[in-house]
C-alpha atoms as a PDB file:
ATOM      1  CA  UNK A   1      16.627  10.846 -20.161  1.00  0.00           C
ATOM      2  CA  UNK A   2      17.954   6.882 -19.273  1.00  0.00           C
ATOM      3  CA  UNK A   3      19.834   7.525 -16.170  1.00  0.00           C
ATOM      4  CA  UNK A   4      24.007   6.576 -16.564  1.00  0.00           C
ATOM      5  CA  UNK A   5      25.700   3.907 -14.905  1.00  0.00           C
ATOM      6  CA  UNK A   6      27.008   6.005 -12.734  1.00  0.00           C
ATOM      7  CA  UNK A   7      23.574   6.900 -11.406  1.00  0.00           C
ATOM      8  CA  UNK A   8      22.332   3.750 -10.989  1.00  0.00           C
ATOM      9  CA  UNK A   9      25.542   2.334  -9.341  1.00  0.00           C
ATOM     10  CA  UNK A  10      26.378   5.206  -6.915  1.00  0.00           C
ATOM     11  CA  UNK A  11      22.530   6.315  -6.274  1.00  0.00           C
ATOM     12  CA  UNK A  12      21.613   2.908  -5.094  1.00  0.00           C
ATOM     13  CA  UNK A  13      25.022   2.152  -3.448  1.00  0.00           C
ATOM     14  CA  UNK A  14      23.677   5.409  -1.243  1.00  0.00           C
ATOM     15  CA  UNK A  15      20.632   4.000  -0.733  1.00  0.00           C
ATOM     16  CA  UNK A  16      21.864   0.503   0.467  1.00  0.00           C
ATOM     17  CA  UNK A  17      24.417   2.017   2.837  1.00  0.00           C
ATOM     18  CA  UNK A  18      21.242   3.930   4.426  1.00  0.00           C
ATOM     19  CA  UNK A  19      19.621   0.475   5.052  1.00  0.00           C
ATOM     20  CA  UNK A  20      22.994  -1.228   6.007  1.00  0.00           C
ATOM     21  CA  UNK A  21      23.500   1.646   8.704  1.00  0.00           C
ATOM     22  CA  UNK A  22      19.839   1.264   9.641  1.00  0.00           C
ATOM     23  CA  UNK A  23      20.187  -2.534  10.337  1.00  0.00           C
ATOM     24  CA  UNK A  24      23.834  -2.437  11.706  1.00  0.00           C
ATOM     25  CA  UNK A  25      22.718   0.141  14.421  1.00  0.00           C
ATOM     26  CA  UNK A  26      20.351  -2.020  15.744  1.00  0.00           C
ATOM     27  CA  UNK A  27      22.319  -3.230  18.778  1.00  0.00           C
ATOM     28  CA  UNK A  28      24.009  -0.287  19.407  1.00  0.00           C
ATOM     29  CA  UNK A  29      20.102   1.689  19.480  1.00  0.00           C
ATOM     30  CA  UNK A  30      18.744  -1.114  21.573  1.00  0.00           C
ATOM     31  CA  UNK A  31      21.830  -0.537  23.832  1.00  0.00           C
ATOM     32  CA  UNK A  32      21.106   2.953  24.256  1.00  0.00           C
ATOM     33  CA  UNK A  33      17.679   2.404  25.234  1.00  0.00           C
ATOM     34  CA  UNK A  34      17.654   0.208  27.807  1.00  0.00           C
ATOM     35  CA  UNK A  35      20.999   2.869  29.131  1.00  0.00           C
ATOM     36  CA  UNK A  36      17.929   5.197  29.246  1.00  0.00           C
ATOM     37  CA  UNK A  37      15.226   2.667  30.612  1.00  0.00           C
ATOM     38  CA  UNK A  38      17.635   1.717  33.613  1.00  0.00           C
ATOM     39  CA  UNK A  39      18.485   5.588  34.398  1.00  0.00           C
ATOM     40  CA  UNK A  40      14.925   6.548  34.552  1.00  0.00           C
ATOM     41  CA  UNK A  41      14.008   3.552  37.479  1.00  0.00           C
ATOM     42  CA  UNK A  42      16.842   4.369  39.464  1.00  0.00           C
ATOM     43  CA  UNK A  43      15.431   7.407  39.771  1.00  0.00           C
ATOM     44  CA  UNK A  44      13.741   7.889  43.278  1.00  0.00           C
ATOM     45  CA  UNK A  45      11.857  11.040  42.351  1.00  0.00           C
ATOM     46  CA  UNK A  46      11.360  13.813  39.724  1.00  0.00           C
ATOM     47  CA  UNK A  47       9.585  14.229  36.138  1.00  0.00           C
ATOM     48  CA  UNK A  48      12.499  11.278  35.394  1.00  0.00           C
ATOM     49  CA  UNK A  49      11.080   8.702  37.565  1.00  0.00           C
ATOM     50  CA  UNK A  50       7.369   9.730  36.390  1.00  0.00           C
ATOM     51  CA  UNK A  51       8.794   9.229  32.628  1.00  0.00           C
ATOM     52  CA  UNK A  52       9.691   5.557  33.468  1.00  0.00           C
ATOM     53  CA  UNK A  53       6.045   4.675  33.727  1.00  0.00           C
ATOM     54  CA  UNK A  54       6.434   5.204  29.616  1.00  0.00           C
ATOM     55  CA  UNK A  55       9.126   2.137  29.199  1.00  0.00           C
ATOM     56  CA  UNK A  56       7.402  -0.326  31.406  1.00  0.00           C
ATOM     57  CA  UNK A  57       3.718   0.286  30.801  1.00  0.00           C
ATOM     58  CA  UNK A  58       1.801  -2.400  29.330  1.00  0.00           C
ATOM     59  CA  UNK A  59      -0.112   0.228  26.921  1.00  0.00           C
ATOM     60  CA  UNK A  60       3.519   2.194  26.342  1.00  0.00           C
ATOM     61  CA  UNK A  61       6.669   0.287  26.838  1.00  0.00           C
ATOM     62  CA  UNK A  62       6.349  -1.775  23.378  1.00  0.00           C
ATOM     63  CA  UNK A  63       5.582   1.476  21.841  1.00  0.00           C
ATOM     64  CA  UNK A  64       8.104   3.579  23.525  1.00  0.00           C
ATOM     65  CA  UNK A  65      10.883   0.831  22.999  1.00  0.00           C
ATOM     66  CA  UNK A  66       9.976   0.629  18.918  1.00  0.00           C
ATOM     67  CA  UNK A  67       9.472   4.463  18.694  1.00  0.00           C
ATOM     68  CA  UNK A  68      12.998   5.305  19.843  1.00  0.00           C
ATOM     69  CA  UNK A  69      14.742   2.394  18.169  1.00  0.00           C
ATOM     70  CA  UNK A  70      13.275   2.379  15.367  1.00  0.00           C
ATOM     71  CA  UNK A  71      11.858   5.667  14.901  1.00  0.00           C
ATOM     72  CA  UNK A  72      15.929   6.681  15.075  1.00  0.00           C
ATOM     73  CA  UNK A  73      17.319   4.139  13.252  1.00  0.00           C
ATOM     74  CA  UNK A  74      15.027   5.000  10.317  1.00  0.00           C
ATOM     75  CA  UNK A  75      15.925   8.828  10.847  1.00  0.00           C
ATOM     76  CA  UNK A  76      19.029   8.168  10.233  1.00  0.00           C
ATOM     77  CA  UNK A  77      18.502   6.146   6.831  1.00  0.00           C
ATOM     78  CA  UNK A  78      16.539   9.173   5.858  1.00  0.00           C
ATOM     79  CA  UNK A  79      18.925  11.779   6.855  1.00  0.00           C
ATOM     80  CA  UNK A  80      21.504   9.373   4.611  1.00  0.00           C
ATOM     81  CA  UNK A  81      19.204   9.748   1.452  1.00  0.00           C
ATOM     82  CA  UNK A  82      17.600  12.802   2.350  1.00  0.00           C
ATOM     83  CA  UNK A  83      19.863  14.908  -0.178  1.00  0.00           C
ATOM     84  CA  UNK A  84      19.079  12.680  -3.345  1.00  0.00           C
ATOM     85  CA  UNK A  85      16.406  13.783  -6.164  1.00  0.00           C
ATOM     86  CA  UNK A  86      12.717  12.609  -5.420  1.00  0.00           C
ATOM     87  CA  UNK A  87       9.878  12.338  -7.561  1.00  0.00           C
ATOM     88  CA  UNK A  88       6.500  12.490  -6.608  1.00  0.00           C
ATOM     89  CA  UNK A  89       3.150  12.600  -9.451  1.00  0.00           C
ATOM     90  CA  UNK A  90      -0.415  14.158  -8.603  1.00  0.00           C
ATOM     91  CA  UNK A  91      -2.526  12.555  -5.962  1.00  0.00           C
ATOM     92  CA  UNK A  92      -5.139   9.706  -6.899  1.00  0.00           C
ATOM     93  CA  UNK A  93      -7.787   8.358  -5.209  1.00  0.00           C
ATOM     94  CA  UNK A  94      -7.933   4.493  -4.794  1.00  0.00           C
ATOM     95  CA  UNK A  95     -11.387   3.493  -5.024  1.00  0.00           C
ATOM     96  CA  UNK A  96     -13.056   0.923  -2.661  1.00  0.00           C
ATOM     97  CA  UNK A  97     -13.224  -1.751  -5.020  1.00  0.00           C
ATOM     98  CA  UNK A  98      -9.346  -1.418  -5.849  1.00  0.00           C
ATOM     99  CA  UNK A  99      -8.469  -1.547  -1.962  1.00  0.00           C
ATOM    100  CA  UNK A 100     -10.379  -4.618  -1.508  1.00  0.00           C
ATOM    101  CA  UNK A 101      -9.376  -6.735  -4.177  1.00  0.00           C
ATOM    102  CA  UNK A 102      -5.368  -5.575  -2.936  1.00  0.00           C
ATOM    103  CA  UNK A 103      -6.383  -6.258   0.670  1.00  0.00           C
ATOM    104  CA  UNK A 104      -7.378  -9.874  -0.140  1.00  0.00           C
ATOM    105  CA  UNK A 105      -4.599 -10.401  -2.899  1.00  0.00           C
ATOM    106  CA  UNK A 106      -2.230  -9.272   0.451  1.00  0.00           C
ATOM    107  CA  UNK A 107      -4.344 -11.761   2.482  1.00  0.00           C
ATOM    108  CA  UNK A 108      -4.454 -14.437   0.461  1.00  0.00           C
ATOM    109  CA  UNK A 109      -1.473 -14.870  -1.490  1.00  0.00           C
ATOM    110  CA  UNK A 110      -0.055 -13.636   2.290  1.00  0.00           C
ATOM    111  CA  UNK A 111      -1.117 -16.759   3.475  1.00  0.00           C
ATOM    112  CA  UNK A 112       0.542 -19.174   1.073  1.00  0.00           C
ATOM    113  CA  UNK A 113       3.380 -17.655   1.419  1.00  0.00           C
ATOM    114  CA  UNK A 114       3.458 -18.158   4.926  1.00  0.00           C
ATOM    115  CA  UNK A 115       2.420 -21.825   5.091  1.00  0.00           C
ATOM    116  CA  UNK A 116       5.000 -22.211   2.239  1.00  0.00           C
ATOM    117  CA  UNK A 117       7.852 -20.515   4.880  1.00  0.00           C
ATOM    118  CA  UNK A 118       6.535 -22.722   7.498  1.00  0.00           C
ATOM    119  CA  UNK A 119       7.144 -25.335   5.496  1.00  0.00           C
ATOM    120  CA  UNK A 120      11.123 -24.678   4.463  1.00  0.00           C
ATOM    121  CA  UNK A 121      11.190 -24.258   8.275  1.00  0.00           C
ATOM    122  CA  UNK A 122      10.085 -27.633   8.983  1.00  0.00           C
ATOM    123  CA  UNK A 123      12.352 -28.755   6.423  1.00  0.00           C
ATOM    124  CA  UNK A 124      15.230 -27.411   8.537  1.00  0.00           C
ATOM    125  CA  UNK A 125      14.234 -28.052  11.945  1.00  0.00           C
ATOM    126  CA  UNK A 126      15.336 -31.749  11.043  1.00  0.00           C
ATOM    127  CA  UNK A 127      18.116 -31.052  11.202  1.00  0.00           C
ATOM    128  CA  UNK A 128      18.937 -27.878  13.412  1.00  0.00           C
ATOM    129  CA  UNK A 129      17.032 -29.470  16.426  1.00  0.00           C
ATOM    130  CA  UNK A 130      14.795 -26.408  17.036  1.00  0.00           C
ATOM    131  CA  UNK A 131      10.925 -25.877  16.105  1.00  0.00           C
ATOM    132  CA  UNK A 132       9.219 -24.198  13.504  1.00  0.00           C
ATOM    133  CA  UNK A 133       7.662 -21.088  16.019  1.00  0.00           C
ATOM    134  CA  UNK A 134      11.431 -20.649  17.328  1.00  0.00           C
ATOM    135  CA  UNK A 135      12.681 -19.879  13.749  1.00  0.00           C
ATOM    136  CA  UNK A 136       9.909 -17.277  13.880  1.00  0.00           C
ATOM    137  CA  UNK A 137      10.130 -14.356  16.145  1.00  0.00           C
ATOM    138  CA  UNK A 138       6.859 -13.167  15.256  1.00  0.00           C
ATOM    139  CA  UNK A 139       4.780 -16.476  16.559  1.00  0.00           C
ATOM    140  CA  UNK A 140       6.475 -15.717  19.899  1.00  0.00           C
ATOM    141  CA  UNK A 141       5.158 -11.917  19.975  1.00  0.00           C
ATOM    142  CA  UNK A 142       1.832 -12.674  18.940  1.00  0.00           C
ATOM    143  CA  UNK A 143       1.873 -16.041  21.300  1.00  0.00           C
ATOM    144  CA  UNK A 144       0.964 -13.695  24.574  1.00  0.00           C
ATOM    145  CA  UNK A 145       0.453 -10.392  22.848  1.00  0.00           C
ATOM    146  CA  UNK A 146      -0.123  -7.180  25.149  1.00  0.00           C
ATOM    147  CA  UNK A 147      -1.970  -4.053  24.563  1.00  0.00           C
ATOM    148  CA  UNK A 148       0.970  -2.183  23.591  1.00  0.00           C
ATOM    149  CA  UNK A 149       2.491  -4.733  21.883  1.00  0.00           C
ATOM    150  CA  UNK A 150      -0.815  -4.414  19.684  1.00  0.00           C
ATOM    151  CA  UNK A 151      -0.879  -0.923  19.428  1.00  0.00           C
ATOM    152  CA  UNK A 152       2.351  -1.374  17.599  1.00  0.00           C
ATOM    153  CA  UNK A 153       1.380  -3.919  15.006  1.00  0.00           C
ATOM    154  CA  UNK A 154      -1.932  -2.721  14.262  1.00  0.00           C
ATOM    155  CA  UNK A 155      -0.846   0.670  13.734  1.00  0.00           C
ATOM    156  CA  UNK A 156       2.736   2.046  14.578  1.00  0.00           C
ATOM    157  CA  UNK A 157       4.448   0.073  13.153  1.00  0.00           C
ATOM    158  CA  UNK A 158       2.717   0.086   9.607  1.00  0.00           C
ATOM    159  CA  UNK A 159       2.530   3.561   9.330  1.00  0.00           C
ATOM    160  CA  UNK A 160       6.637   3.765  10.212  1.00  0.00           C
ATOM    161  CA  UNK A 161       7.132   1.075   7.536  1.00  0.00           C
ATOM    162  CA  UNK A 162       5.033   3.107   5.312  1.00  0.00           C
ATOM    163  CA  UNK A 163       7.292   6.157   6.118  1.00  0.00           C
ATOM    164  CA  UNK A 164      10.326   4.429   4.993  1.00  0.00           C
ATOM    165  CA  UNK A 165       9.634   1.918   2.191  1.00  0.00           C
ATOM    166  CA  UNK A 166       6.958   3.137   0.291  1.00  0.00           C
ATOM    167  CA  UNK A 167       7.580   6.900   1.428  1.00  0.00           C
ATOM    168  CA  UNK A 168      11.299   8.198   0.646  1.00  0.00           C
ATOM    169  CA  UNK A 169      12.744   5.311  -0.332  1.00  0.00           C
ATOM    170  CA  UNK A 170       9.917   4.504  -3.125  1.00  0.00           C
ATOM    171  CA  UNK A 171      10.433   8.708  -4.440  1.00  0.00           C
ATOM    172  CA  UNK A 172      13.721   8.741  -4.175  1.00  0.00           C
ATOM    173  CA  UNK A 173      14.084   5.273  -6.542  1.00  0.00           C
ATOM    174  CA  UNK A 174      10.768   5.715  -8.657  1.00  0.00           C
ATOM    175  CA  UNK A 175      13.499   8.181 -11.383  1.00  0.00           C
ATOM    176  CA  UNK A 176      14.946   5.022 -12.217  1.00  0.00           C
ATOM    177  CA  UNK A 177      11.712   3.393 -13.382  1.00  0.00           C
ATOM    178  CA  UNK A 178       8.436   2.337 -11.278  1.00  0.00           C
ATOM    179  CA  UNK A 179       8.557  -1.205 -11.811  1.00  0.00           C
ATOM    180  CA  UNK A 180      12.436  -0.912 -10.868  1.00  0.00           C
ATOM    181  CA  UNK A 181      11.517   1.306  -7.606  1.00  0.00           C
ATOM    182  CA  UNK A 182       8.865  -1.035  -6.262  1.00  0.00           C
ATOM    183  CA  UNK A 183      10.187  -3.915  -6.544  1.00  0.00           C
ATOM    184  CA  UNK A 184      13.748  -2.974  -5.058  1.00  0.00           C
ATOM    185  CA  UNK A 185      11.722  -1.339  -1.649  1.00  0.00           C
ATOM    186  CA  UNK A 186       9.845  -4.705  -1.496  1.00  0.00           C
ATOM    187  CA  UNK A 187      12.840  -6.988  -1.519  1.00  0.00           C
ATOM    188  CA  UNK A 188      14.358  -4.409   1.181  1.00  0.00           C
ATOM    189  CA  UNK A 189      11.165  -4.461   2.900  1.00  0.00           C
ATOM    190  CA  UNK A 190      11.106  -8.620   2.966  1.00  0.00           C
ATOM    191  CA  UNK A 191      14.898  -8.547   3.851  1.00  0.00           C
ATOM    192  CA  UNK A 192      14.313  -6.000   7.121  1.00  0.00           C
ATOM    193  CA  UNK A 193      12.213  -8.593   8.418  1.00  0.00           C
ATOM    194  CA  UNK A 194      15.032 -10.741   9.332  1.00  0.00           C
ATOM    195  CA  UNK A 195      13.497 -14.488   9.067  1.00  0.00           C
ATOM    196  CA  UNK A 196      12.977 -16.242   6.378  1.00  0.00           C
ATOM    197  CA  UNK A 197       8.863 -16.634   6.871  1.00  0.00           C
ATOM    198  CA  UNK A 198       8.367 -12.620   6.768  1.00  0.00           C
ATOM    199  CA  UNK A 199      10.590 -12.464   4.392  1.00  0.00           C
ATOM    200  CA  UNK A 200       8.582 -14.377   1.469  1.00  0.00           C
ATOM    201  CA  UNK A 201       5.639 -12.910   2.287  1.00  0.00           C
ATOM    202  CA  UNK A 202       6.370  -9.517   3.229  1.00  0.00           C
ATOM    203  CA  UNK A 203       8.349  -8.958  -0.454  1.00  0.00           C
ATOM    204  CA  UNK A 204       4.778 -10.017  -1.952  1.00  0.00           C
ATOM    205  CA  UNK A 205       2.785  -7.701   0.140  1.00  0.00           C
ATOM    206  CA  UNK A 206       5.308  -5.282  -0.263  1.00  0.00           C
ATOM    207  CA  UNK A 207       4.689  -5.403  -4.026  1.00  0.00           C
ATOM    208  CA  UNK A 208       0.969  -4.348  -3.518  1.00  0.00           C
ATOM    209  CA  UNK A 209       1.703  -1.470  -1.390  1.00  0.00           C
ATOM    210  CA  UNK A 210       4.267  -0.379  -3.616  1.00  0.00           C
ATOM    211  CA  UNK A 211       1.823  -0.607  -6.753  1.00  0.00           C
ATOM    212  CA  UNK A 212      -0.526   1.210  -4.396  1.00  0.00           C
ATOM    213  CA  UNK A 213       2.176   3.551  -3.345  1.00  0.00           C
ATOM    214  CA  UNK A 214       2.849   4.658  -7.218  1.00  0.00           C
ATOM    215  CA  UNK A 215      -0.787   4.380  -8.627  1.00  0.00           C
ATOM    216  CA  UNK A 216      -2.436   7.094  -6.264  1.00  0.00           C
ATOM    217  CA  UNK A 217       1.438   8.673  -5.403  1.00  0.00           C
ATOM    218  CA  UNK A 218      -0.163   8.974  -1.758  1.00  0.00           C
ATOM    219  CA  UNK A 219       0.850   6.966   1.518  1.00  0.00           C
ATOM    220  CA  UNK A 220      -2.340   6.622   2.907  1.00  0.00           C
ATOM    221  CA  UNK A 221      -3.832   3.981   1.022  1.00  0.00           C
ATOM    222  CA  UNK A 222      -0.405   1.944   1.325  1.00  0.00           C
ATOM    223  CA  UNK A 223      -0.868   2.625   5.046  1.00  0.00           C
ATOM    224  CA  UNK A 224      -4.527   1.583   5.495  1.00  0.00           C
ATOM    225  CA  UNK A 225      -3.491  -1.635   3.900  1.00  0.00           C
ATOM    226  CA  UNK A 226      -0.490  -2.559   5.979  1.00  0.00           C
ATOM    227  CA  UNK A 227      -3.273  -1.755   9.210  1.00  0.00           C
ATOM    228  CA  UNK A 228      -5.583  -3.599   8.162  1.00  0.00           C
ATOM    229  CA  UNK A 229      -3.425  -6.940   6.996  1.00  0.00           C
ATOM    230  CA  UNK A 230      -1.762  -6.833  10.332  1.00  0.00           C
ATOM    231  CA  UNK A 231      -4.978  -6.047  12.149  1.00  0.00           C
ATOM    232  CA  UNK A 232      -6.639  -9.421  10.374  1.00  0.00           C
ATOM    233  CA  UNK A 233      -3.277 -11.146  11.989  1.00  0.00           C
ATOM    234  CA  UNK A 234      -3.801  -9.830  15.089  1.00  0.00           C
ATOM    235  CA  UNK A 235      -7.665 -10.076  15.683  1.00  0.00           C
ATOM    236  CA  UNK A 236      -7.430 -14.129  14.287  1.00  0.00           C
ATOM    237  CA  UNK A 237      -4.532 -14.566  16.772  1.00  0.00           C
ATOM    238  CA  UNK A 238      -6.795 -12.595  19.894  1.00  0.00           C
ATOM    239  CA  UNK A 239      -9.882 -14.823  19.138  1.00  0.00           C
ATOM    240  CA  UNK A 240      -7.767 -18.307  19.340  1.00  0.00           C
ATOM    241  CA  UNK A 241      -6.417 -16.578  22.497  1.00  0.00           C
ATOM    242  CA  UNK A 242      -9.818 -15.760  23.979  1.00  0.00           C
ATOM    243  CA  UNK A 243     -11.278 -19.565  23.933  1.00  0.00           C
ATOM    244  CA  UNK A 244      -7.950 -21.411  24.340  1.00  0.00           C
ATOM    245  CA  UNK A 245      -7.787 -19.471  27.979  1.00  0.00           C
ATOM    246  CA  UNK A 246     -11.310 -20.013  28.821  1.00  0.00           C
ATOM    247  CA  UNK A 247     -10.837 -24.351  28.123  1.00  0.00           C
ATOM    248  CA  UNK A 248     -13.757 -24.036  25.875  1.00  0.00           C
ATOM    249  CA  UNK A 249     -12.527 -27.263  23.720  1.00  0.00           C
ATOM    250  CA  UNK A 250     -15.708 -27.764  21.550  1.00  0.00           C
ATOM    251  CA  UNK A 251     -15.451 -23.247  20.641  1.00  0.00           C
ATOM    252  CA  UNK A 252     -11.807 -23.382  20.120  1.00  0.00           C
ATOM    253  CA  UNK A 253     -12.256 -26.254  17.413  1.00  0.00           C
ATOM    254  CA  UNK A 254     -15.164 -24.029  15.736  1.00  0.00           C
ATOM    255  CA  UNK A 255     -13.112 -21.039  15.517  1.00  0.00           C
ATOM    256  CA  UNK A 256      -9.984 -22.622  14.531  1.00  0.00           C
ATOM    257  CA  UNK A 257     -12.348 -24.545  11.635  1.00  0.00           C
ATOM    258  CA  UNK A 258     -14.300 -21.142  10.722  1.00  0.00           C
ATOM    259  CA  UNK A 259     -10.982 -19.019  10.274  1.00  0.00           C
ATOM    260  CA  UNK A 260      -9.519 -22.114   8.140  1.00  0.00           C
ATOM    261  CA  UNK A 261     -12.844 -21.770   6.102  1.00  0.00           C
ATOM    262  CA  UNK A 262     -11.604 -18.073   5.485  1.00  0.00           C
ATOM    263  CA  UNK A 263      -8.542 -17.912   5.294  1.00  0.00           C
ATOM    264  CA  UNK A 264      -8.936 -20.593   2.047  1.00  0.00           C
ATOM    265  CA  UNK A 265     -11.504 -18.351   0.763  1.00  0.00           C
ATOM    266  CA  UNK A 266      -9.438 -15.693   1.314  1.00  0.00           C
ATOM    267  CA  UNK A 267      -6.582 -18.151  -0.769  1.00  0.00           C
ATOM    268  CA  UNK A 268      -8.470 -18.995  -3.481  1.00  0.00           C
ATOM    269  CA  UNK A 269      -9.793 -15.624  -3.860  1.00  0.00           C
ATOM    270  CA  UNK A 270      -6.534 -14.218  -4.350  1.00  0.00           C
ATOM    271  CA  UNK A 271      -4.867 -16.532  -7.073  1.00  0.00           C
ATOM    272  CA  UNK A 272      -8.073 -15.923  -9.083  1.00  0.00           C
ATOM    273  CA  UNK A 273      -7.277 -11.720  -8.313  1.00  0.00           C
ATOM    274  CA  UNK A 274      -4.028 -12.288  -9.274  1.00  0.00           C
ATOM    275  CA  UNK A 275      -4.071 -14.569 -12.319  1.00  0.00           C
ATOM    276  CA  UNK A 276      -6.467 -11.848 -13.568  1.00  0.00           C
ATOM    277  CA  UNK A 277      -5.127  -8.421 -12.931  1.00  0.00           C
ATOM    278  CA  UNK A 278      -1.439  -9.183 -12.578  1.00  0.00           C
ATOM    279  CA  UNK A 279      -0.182  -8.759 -16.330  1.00  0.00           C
ATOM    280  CA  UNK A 280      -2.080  -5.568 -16.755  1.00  0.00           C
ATOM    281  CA  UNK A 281      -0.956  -4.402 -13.195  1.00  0.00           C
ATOM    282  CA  UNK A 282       2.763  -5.609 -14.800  1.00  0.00           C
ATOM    283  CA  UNK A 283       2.007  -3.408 -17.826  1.00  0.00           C
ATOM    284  CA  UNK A 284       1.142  -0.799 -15.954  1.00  0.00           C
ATOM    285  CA  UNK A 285       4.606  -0.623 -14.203  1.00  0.00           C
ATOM    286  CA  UNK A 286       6.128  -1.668 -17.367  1.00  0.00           C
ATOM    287  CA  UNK A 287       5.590   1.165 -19.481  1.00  0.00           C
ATOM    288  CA  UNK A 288       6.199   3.573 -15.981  1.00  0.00           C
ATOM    289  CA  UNK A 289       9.940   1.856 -16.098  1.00  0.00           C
ATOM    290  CA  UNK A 290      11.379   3.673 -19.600  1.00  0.00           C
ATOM    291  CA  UNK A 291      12.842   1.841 -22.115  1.00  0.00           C
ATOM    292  CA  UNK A 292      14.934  -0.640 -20.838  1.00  0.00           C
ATOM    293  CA  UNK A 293      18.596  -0.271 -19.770  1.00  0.00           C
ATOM    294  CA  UNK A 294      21.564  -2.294 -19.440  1.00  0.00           C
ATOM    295  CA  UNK A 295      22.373  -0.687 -15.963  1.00  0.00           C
ATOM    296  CA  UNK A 296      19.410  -1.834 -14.033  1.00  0.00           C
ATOM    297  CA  UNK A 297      21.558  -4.446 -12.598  1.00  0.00           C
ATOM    298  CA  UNK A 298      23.594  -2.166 -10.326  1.00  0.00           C
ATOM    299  CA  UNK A 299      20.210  -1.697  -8.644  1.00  0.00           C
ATOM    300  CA  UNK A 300      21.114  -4.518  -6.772  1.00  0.00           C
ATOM    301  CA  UNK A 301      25.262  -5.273  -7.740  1.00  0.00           C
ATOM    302  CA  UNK A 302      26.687  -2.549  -5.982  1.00  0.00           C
ATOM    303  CA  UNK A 303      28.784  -2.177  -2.438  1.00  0.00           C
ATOM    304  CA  UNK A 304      26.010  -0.910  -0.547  1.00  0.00           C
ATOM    305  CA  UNK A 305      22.629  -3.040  -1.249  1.00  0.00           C
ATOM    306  CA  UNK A 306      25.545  -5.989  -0.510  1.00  0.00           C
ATOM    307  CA  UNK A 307      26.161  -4.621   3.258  1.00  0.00           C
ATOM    308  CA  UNK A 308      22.416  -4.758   3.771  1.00  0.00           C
ATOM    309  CA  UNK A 309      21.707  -7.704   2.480  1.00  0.00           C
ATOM    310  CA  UNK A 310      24.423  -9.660   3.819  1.00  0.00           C
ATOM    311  CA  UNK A 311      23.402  -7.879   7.810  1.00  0.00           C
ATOM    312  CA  UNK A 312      19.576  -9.404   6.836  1.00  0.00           C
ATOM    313  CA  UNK A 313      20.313 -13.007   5.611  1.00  0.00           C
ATOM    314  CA  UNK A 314      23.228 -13.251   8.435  1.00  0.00           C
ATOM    315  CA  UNK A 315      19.926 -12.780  10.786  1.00  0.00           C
ATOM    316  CA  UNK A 316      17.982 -15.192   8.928  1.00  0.00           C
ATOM    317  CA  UNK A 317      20.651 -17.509   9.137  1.00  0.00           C
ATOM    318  CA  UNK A 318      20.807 -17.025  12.647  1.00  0.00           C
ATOM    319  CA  UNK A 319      16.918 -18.396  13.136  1.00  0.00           C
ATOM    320  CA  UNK A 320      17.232 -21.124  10.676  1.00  0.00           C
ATOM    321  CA  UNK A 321      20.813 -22.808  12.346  1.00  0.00           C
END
């Protein structure tokens, strides 16, 4: 049965409030931790003082910091929503053709997307006086990247994503229609990013793992994805790294020209993947979605999805000016 009006508008008014909580806490969480960071060093002795070797560790303190933050902020978001009707459909397997030609659409199209983000940012830093990397966060994390700080992209933090986006937030919208459900957790997932370059690309990736998400109605696939697009990210970025310390001129230029040869292999690749299977991947959430229904709207025009989305472009803004 079509859900009501009422459904759509109040159901995803909940679930926008559970985001708009999740982002607004943000300062108040990061507060809290480094409370708890500076209590545990000023202790002198004691299982405290041992635990403080968790905050500032270069294999822990990235982890620990993103664990606690985030790990409670999206607690909370689920505890918010955790009352609301799911629904889940029998386990499939993705085969390893299926992943691949997803992994490379992610790569790929990925890439465009962020050269095309890169691009608005130049656009803009005519005019706001600061460069393109400083209206991206992430060039600055990955610019001297440690091993925790790795651990955490490559793997914690994907599976955590996973969790919230294409775990109860997909099965607790996926009643309103597939197509509907997926694409609503990949605009939230773009928006959580906070700048404007994740953003783009993150609500296109977002769309794979959410067709993932609903074709095999398992995480794990979703996950291995996010791990391995990050991991590509982060290995490219280690290798530039590794012969821009070591003054190797003549290497650095053949690694820089042998990813470029890739990465447009990778682009081409994926426009060709995507020109090809998106309309049946389209049907395929199509007929999943239910006949259509003049209420869809409130998906997104409703008191709730406005407080989170007005927290995440306020943070864009805040790169871009």
């Amino acid at each position: 049965m079509e859900a009501s009006r009422r459904e759509y508008f109040f159901s995803f008014t909940r679930i926008g409030m559970a985001l708009g909580i999740m982002m607004g806490l943000r300062t108040p969480a990061l507060w809290i931790y480094l409370s708890i960071s500076s209590f545990l060093m000023n202790q002198e002795a004691g299982v405290f003082r041992w635990l403080s070797w968790l905050f500032h560790s270069d294999w822990t303190g990235l982890l620990t910091e993103h664990l606690l933050i985030f790990g409670g902020l999206y607690l909370s978001a689920y505890l918010f929503v955790k009352g609301m009707p799911k629904t889940e459909g029998a386990p499939r397997r993705l085969v390893p053709g299926e992943f691949i030609v997803c992994l490379v659409l992610a790569l790929g199209i990925g890439t465009l997307l962020n050269i095309g983000g890169n691009l608005i940012n130049t656009f803009f830093s005519l005019f706001n006086h600061k460069t393109v990397d400083e209206m991206n966060p992430i060039v600055e994390a990955l610019g001297n990247p440690t091993m925790d700080m790795l651990l955490y992209a490559c793997f914690l933090g994907p599976v955590m994503e996973e969790l919230v986006f294409r775990g109860f937030l997909l099965k607790r919208t996926r009643r309103f229609g597939d197509r509907t459900a997926v694409v609503f957790c990949s605009v939230a997932f773009g928006l959580m990013h906070g700048n404007l370059v994740q953003f783009l690309y993150a609500v296109f990736i977002g769309l794979i793992l959410g067709y993932v998400a609903v074709k095999t109605n398992r995480l794990r696939d979703a996950i291995l994805l996010h791990i391995a697009f990050n991991s590509y990210s982060s290995v490219v970025q280690e290798g530039y790294l590794f012969w821009e310390s070591r003054g190797y001129e003549r290497m650095e230029l053949l690694y820089l020209l042998g990813v470029l040869v890739v990465e447009v292999l990778f682009m081409v690749s994926a426009v060709v993947l995507l020109c090809k299977n998106s309309r049946r991947a389209g049907r395929e959430l199509a007929l999943a979605n239910g006949a259509y229904s003049p209420y869809k709207k409130y998906v997104y025009l409703n008191p709730g999805f406005a407080l989170f989305a007005g927290l995440c472009v306020w943070e864009m803004l805040y790169y871009i000016l």
